[in-house]
PDBML (XML) file of the C-alpha atoms, coordinates in Angstrom:
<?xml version="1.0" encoding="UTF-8" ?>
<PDBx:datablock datablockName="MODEL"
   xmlns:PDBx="http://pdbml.pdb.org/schema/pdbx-v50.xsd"
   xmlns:xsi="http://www.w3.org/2001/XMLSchema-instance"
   xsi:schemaLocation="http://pdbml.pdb.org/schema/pdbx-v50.xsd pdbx-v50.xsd">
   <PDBx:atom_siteCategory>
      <PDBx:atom_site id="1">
         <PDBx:B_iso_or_equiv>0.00</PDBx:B_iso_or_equiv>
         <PDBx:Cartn_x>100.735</PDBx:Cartn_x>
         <PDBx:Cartn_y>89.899</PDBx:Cartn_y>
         <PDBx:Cartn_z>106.876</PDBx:Cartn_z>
         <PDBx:auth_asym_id>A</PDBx:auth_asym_id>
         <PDBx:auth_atom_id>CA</PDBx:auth_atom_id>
         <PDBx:auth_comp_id>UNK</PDBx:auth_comp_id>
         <PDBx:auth_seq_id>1</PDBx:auth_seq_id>
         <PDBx:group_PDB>ATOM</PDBx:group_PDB>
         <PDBx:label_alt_id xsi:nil="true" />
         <PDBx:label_asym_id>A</PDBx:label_asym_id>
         <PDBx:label_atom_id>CA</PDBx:label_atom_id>
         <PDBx:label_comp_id>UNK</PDBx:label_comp_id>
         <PDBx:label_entity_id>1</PDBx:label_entity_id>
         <PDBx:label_seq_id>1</PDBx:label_seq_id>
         <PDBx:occupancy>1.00</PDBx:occupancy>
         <PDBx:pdbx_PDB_model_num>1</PDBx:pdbx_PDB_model_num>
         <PDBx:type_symbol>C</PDBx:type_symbol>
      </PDBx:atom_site>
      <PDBx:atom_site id="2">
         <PDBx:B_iso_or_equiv>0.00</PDBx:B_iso_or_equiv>
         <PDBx:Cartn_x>97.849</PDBx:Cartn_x>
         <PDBx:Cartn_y>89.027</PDBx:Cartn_y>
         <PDBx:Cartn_z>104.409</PDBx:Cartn_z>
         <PDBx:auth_asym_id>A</PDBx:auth_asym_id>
         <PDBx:auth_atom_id>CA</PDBx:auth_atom_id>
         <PDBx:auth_comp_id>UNK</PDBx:auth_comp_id>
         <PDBx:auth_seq_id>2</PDBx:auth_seq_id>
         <PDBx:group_PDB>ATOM</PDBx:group_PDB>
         <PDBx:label_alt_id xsi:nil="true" />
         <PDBx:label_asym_id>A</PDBx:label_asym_id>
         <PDBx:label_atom_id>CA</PDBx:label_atom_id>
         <PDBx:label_comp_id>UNK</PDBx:label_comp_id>
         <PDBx:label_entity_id>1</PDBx:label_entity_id>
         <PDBx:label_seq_id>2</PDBx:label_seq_id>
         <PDBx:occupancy>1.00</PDBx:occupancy>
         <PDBx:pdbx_PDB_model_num>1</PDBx:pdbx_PDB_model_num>
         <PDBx:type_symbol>C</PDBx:type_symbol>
      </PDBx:atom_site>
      <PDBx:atom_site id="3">
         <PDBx:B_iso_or_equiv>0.00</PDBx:B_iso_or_equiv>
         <PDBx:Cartn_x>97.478</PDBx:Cartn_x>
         <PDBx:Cartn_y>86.195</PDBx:Cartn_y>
         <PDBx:Cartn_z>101.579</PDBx:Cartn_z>
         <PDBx:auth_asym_id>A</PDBx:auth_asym_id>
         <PDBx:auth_atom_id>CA</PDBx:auth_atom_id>
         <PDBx:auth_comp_id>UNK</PDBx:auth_comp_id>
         <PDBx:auth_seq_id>3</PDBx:auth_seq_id>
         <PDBx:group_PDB>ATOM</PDBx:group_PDB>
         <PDBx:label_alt_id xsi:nil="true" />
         <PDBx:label_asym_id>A</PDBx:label_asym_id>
         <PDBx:label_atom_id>CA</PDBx:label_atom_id>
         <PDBx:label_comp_id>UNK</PDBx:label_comp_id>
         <PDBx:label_entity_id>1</PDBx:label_entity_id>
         <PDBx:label_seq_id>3</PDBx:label_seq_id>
         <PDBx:occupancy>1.00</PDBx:occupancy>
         <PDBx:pdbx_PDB_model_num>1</PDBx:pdbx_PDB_model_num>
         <PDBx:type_symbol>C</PDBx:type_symbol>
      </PDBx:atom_site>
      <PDBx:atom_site id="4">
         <PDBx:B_iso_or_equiv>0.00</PDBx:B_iso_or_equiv>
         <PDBx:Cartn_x>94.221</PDBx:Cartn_x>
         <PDBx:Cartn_y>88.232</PDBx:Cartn_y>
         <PDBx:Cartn_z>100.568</PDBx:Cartn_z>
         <PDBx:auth_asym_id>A</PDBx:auth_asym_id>
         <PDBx:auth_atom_id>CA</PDBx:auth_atom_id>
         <PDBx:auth_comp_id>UNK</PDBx:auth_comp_id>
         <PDBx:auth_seq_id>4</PDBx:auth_seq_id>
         <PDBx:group_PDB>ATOM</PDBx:group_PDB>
         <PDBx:label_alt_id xsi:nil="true" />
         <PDBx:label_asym_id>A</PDBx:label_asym_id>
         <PDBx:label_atom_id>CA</PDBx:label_atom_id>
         <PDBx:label_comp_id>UNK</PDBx:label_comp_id>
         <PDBx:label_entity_id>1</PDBx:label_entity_id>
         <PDBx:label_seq_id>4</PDBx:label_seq_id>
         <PDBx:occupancy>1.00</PDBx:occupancy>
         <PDBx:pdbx_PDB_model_num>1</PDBx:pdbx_PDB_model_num>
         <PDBx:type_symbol>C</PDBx:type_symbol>
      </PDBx:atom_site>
      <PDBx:atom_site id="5">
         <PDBx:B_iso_or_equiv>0.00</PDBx:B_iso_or_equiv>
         <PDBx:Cartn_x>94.090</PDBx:Cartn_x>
         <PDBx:Cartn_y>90.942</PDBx:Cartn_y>
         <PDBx:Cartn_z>97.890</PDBx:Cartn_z>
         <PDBx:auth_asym_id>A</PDBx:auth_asym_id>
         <PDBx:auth_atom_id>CA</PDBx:auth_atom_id>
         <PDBx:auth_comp_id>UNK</PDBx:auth_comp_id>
         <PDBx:auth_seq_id>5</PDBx:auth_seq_id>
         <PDBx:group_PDB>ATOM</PDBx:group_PDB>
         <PDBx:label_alt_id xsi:nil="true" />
         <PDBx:label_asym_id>A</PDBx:label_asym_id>
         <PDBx:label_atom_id>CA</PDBx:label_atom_id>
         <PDBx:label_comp_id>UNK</PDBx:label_comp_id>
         <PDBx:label_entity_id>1</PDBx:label_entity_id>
         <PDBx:label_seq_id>5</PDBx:label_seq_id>
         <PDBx:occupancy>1.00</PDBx:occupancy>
         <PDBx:pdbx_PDB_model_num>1</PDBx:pdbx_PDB_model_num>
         <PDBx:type_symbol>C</PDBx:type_symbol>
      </PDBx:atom_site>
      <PDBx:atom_site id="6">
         <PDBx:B_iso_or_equiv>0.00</PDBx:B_iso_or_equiv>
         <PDBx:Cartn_x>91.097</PDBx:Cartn_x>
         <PDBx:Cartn_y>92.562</PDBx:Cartn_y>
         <PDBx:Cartn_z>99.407</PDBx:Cartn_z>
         <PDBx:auth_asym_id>A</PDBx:auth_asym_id>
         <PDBx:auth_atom_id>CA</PDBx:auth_atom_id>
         <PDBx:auth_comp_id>UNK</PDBx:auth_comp_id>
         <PDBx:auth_seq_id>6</PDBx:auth_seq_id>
         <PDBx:group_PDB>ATOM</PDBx:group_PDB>
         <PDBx:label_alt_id xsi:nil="true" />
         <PDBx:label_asym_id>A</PDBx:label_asym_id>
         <PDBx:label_atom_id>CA</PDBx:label_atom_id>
         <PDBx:label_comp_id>UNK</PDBx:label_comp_id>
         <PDBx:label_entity_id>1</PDBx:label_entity_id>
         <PDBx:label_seq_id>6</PDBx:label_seq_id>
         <PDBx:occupancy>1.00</PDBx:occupancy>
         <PDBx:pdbx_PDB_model_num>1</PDBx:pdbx_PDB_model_num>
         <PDBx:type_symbol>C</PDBx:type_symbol>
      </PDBx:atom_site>
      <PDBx:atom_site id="7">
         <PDBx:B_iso_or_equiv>0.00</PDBx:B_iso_or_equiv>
         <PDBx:Cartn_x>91.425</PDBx:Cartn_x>
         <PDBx:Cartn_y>95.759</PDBx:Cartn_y>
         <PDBx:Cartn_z>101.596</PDBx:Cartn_z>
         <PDBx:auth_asym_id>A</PDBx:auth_asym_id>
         <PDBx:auth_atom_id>CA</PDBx:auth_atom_id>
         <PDBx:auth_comp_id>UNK</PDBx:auth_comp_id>
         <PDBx:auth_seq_id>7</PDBx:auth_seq_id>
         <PDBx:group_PDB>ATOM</PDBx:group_PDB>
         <PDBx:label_alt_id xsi:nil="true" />
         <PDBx:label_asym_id>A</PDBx:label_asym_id>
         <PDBx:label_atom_id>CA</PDBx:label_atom_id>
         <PDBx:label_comp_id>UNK</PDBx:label_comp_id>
         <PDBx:label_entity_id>1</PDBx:label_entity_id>
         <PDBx:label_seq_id>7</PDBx:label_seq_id>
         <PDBx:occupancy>1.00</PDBx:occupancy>
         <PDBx:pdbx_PDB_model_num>1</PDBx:pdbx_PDB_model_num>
         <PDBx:type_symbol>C</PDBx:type_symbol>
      </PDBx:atom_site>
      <PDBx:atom_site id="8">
         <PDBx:B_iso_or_equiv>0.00</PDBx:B_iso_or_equiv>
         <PDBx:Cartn_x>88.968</PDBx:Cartn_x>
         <PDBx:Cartn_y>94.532</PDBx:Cartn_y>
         <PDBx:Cartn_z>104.476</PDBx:Cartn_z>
         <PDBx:auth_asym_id>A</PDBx:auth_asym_id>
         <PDBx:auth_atom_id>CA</PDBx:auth_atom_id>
         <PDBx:auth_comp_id>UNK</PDBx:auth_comp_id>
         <PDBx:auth_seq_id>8</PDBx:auth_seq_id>
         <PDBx:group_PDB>ATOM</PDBx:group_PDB>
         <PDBx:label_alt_id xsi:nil="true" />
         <PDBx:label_asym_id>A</PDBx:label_asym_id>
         <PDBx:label_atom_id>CA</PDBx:label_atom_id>
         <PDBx:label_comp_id>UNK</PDBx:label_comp_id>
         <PDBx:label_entity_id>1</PDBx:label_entity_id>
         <PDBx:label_seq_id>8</PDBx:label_seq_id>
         <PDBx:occupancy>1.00</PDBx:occupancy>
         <PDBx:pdbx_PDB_model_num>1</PDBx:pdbx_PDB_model_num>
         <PDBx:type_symbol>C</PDBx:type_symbol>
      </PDBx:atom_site>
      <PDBx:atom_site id="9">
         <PDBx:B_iso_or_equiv>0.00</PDBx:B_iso_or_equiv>
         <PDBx:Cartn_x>91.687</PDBx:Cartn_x>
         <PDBx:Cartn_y>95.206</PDBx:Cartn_y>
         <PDBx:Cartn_z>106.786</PDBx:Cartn_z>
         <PDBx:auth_asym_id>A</PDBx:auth_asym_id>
         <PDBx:auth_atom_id>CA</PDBx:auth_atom_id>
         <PDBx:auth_comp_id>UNK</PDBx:auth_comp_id>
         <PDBx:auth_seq_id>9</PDBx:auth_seq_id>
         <PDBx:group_PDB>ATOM</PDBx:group_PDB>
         <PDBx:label_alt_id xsi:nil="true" />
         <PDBx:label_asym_id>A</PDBx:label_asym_id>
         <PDBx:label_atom_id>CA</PDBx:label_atom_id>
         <PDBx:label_comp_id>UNK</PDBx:label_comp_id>
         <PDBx:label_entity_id>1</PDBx:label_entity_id>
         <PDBx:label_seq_id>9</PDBx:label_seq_id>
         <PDBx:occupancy>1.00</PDBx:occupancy>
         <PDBx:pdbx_PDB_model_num>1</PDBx:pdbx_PDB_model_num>
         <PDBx:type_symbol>C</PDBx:type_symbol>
      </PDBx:atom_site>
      <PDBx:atom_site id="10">
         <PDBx:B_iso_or_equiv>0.00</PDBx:B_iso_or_equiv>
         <PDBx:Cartn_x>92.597</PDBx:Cartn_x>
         <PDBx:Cartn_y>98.712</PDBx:Cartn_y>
         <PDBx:Cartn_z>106.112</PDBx:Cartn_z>
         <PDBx:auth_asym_id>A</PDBx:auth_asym_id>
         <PDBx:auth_atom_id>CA</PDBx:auth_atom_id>
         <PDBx:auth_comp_id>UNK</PDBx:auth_comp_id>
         <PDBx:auth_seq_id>10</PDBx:auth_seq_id>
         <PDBx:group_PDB>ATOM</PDBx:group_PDB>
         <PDBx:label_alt_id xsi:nil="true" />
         <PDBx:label_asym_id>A</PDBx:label_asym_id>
         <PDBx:label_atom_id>CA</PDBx:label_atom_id>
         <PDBx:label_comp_id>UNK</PDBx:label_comp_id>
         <PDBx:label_entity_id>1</PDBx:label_entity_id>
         <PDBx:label_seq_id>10</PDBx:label_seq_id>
         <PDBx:occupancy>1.00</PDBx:occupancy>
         <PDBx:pdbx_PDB_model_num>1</PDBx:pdbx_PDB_model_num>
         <PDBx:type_symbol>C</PDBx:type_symbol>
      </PDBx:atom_site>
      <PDBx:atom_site id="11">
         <PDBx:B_iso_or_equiv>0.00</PDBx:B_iso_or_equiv>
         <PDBx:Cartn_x>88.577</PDBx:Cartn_x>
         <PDBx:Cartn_y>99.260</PDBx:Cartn_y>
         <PDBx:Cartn_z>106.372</PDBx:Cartn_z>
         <PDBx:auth_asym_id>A</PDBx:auth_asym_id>
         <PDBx:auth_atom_id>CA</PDBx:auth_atom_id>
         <PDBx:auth_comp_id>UNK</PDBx:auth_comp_id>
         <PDBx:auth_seq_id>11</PDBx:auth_seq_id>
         <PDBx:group_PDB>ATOM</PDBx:group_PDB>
         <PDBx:label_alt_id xsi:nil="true" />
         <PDBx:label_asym_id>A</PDBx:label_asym_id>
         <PDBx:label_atom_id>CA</PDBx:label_atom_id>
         <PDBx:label_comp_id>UNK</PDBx:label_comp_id>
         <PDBx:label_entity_id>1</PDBx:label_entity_id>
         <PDBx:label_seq_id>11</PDBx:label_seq_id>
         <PDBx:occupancy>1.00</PDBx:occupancy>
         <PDBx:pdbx_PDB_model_num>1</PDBx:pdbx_PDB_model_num>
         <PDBx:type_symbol>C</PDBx:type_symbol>
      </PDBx:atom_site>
      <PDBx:atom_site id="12">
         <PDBx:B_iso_or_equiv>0.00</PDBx:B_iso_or_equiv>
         <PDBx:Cartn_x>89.079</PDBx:Cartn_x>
         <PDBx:Cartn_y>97.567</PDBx:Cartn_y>
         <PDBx:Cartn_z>109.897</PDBx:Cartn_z>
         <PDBx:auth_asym_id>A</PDBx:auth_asym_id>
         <PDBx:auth_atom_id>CA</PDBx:auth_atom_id>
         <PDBx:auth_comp_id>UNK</PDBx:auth_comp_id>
         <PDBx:auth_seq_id>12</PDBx:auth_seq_id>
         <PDBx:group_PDB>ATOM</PDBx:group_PDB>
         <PDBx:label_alt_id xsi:nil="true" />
         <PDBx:label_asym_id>A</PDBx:label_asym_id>
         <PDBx:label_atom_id>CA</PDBx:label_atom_id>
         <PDBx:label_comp_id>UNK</PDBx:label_comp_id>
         <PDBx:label_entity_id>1</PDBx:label_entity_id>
         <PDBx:label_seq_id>12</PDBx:label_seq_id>
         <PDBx:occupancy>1.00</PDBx:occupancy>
         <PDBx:pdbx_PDB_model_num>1</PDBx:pdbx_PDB_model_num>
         <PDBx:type_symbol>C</PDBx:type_symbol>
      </PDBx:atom_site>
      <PDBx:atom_site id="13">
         <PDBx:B_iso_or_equiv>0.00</PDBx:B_iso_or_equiv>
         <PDBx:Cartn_x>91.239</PDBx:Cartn_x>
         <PDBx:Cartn_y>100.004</PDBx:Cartn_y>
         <PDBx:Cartn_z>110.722</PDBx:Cartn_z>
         <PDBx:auth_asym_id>A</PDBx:auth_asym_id>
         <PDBx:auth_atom_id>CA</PDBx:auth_atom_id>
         <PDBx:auth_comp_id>UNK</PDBx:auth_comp_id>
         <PDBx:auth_seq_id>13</PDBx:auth_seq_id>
         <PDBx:group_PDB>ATOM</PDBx:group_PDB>
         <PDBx:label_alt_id xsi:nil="true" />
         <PDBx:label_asym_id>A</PDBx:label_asym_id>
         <PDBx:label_atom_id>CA</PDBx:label_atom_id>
         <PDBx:label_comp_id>UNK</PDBx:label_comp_id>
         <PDBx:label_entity_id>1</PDBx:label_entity_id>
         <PDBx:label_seq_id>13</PDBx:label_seq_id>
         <PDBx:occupancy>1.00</PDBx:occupancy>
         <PDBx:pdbx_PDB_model_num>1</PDBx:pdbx_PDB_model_num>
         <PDBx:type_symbol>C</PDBx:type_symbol>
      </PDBx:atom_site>
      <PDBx:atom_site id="14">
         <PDBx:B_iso_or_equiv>0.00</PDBx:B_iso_or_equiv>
         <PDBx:Cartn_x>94.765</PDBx:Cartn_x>
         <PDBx:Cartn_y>98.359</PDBx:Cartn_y>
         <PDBx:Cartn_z>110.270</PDBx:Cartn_z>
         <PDBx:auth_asym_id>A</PDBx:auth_asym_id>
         <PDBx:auth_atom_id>CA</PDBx:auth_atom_id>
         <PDBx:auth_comp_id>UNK</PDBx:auth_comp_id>
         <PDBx:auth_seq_id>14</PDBx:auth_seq_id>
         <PDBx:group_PDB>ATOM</PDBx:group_PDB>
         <PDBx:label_alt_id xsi:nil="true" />
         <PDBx:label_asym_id>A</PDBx:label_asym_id>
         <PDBx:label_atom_id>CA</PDBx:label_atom_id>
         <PDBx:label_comp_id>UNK</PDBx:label_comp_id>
         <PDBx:label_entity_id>1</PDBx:label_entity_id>
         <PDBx:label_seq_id>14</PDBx:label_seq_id>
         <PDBx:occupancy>1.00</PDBx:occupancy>
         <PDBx:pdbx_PDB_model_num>1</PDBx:pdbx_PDB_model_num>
         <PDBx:type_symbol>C</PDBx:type_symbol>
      </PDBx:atom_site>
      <PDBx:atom_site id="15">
         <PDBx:B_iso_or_equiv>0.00</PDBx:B_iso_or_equiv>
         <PDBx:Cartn_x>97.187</PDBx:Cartn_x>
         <PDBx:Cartn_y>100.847</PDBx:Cartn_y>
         <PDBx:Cartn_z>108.785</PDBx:Cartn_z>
         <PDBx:auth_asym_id>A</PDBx:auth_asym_id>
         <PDBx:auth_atom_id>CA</PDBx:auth_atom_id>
         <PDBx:auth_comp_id>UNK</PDBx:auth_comp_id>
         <PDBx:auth_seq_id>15</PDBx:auth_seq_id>
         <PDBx:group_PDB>ATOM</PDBx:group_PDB>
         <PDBx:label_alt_id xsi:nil="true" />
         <PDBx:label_asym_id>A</PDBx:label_asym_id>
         <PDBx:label_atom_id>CA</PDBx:label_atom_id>
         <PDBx:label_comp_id>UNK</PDBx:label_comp_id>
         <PDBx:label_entity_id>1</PDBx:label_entity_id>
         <PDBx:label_seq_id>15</PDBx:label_seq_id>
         <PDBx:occupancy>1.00</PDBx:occupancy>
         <PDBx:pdbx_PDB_model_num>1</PDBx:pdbx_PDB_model_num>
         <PDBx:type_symbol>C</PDBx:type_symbol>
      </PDBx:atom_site>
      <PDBx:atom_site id="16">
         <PDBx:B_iso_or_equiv>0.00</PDBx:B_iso_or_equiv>
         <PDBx:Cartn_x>100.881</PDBx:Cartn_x>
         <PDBx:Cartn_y>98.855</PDBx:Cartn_y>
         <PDBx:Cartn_z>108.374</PDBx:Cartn_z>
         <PDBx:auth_asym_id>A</PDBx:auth_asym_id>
         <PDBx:auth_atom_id>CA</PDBx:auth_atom_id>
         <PDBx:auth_comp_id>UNK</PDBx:auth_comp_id>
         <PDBx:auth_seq_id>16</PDBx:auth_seq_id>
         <PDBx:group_PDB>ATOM</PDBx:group_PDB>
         <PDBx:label_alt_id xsi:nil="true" />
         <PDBx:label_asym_id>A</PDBx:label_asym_id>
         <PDBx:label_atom_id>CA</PDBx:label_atom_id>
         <PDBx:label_comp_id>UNK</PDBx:label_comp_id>
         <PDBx:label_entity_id>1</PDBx:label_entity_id>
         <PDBx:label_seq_id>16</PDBx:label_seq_id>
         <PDBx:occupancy>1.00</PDBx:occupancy>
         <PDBx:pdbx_PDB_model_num>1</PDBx:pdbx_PDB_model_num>
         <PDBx:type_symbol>C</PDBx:type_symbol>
      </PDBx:atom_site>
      <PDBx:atom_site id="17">
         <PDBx:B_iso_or_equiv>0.00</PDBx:B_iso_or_equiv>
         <PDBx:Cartn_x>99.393</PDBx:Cartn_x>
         <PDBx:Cartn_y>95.701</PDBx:Cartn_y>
         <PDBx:Cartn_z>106.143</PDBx:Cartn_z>
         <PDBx:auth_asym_id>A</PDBx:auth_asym_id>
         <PDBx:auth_atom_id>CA</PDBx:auth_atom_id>
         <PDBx:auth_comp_id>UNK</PDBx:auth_comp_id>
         <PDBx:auth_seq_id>17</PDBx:auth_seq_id>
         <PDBx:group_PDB>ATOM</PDBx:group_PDB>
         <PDBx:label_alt_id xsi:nil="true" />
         <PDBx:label_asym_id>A</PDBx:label_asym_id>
         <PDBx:label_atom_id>CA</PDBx:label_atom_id>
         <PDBx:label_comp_id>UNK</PDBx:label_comp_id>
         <PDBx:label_entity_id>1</PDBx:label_entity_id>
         <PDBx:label_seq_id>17</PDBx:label_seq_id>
         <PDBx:occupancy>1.00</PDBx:occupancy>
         <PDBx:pdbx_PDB_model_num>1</PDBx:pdbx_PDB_model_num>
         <PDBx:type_symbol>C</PDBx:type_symbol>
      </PDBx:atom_site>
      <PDBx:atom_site id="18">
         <PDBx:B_iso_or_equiv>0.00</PDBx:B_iso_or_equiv>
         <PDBx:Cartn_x>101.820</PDBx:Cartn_x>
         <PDBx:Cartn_y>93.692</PDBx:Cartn_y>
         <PDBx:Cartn_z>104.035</PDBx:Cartn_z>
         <PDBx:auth_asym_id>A</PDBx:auth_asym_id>
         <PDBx:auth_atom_id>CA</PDBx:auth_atom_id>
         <PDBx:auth_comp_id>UNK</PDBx:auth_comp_id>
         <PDBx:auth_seq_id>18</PDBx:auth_seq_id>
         <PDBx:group_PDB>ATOM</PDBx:group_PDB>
         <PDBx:label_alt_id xsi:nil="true" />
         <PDBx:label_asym_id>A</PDBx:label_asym_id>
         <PDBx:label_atom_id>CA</PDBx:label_atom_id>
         <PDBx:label_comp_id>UNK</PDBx:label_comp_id>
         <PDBx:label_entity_id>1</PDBx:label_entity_id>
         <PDBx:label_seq_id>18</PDBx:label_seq_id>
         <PDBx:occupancy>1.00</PDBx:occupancy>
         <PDBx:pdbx_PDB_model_num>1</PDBx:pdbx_PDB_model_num>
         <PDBx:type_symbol>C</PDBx:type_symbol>
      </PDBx:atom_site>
      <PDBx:atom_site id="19">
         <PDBx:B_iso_or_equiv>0.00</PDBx:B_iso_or_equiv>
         <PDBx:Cartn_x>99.795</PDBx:Cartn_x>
         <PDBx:Cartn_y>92.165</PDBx:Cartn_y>
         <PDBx:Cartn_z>101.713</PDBx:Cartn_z>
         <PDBx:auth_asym_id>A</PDBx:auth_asym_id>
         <PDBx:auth_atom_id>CA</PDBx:auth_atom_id>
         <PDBx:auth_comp_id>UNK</PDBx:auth_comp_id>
         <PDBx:auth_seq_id>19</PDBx:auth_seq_id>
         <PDBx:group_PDB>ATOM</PDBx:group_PDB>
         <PDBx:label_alt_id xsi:nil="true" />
         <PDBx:label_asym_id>A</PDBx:label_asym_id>
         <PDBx:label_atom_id>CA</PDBx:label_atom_id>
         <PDBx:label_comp_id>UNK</PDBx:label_comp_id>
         <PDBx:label_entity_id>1</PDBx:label_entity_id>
         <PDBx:label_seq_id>19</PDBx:label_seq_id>
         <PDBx:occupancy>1.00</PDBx:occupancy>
         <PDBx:pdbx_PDB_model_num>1</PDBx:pdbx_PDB_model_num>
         <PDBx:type_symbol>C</PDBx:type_symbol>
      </PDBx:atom_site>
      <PDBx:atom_site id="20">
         <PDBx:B_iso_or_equiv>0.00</PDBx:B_iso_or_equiv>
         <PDBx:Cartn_x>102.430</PDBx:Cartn_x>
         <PDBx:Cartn_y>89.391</PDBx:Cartn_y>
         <PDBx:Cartn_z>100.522</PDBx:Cartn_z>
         <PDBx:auth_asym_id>A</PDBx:auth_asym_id>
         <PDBx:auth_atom_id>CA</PDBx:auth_atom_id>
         <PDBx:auth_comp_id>UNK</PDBx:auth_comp_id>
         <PDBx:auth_seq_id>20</PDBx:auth_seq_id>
         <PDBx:group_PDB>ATOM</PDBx:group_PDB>
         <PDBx:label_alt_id xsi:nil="true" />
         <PDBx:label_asym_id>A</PDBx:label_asym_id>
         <PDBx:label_atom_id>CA</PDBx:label_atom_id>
         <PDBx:label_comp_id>UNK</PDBx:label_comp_id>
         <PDBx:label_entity_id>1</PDBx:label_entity_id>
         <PDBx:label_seq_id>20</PDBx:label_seq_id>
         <PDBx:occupancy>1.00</PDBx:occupancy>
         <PDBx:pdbx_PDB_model_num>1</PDBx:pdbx_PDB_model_num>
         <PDBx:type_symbol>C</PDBx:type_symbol>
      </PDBx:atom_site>
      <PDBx:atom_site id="21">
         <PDBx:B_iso_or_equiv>0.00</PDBx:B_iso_or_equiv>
         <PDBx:Cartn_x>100.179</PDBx:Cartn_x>
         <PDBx:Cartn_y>88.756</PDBx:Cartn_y>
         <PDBx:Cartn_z>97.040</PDBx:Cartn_z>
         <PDBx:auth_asym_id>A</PDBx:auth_asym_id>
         <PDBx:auth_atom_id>CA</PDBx:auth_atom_id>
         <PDBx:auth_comp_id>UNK</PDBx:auth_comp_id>
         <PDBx:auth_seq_id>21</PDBx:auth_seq_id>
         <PDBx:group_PDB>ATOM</PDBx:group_PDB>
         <PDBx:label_alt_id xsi:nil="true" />
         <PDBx:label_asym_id>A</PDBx:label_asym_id>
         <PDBx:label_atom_id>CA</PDBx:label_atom_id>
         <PDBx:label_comp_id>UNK</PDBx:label_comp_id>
         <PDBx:label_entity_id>1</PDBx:label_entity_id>
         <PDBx:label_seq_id>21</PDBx:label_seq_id>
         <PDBx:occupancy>1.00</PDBx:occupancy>
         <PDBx:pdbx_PDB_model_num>1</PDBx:pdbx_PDB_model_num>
         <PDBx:type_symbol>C</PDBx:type_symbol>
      </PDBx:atom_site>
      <PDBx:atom_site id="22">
         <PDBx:B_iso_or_equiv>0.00</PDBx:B_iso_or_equiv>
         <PDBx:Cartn_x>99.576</PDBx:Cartn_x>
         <PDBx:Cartn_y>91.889</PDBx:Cartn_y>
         <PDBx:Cartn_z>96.110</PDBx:Cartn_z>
         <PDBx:auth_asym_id>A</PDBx:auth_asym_id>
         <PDBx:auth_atom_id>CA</PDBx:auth_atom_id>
         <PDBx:auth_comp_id>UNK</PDBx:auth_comp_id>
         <PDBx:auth_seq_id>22</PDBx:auth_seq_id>
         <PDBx:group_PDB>ATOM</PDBx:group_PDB>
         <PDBx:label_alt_id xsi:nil="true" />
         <PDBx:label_asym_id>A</PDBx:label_asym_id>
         <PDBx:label_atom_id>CA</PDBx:label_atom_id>
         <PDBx:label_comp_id>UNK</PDBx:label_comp_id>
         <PDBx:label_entity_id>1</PDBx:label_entity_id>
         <PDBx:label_seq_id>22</PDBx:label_seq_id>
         <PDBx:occupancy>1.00</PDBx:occupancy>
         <PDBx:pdbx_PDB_model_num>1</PDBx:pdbx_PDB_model_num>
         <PDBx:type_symbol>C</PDBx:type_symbol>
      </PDBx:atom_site>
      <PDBx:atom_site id="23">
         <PDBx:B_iso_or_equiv>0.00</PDBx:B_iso_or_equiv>
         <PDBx:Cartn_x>96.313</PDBx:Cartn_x>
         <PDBx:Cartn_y>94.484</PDBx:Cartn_y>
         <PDBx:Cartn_z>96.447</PDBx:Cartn_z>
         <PDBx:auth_asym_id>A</PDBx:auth_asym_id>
         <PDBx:auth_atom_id>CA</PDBx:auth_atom_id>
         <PDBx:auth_comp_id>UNK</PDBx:auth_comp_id>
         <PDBx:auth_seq_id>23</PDBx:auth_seq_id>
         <PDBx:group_PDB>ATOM</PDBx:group_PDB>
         <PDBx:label_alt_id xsi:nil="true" />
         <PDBx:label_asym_id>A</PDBx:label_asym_id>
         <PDBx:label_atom_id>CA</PDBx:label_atom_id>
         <PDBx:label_comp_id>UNK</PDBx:label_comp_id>
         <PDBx:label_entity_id>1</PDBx:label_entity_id>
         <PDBx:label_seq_id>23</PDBx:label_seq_id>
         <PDBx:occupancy>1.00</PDBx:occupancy>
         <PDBx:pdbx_PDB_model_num>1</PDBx:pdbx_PDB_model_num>
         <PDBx:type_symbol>C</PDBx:type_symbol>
      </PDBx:atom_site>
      <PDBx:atom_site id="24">
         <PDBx:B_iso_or_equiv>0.00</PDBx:B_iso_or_equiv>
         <PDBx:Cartn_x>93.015</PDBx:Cartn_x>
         <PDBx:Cartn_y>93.559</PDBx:Cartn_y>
         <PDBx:Cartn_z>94.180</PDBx:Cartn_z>
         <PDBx:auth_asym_id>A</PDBx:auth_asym_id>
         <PDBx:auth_atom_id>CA</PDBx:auth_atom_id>
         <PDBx:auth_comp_id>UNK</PDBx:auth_comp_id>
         <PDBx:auth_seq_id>24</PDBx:auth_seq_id>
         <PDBx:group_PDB>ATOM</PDBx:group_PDB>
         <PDBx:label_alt_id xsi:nil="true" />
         <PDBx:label_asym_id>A</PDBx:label_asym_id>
         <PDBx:label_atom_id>CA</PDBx:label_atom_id>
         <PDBx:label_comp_id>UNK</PDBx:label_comp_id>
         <PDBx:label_entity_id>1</PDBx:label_entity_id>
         <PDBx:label_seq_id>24</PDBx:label_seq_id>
         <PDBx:occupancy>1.00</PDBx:occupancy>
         <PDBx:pdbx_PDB_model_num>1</PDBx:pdbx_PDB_model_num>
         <PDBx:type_symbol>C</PDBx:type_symbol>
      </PDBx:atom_site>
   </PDBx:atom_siteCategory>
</PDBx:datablock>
């Protein structure tokens, strides 16, 4: 679970991210 709106983490690799405020 993310606060950020970035996608850093799907360009880490992560595929299942809930990003709880949303997606920039």
């Amino acid at each position: 679970v993310t606060q950020n709106i970035d996608d850093l983490h799907e360009r880490g690799g992560a595929r299942q991210v809930v990003h709880m405020h949303g997606e920039l």
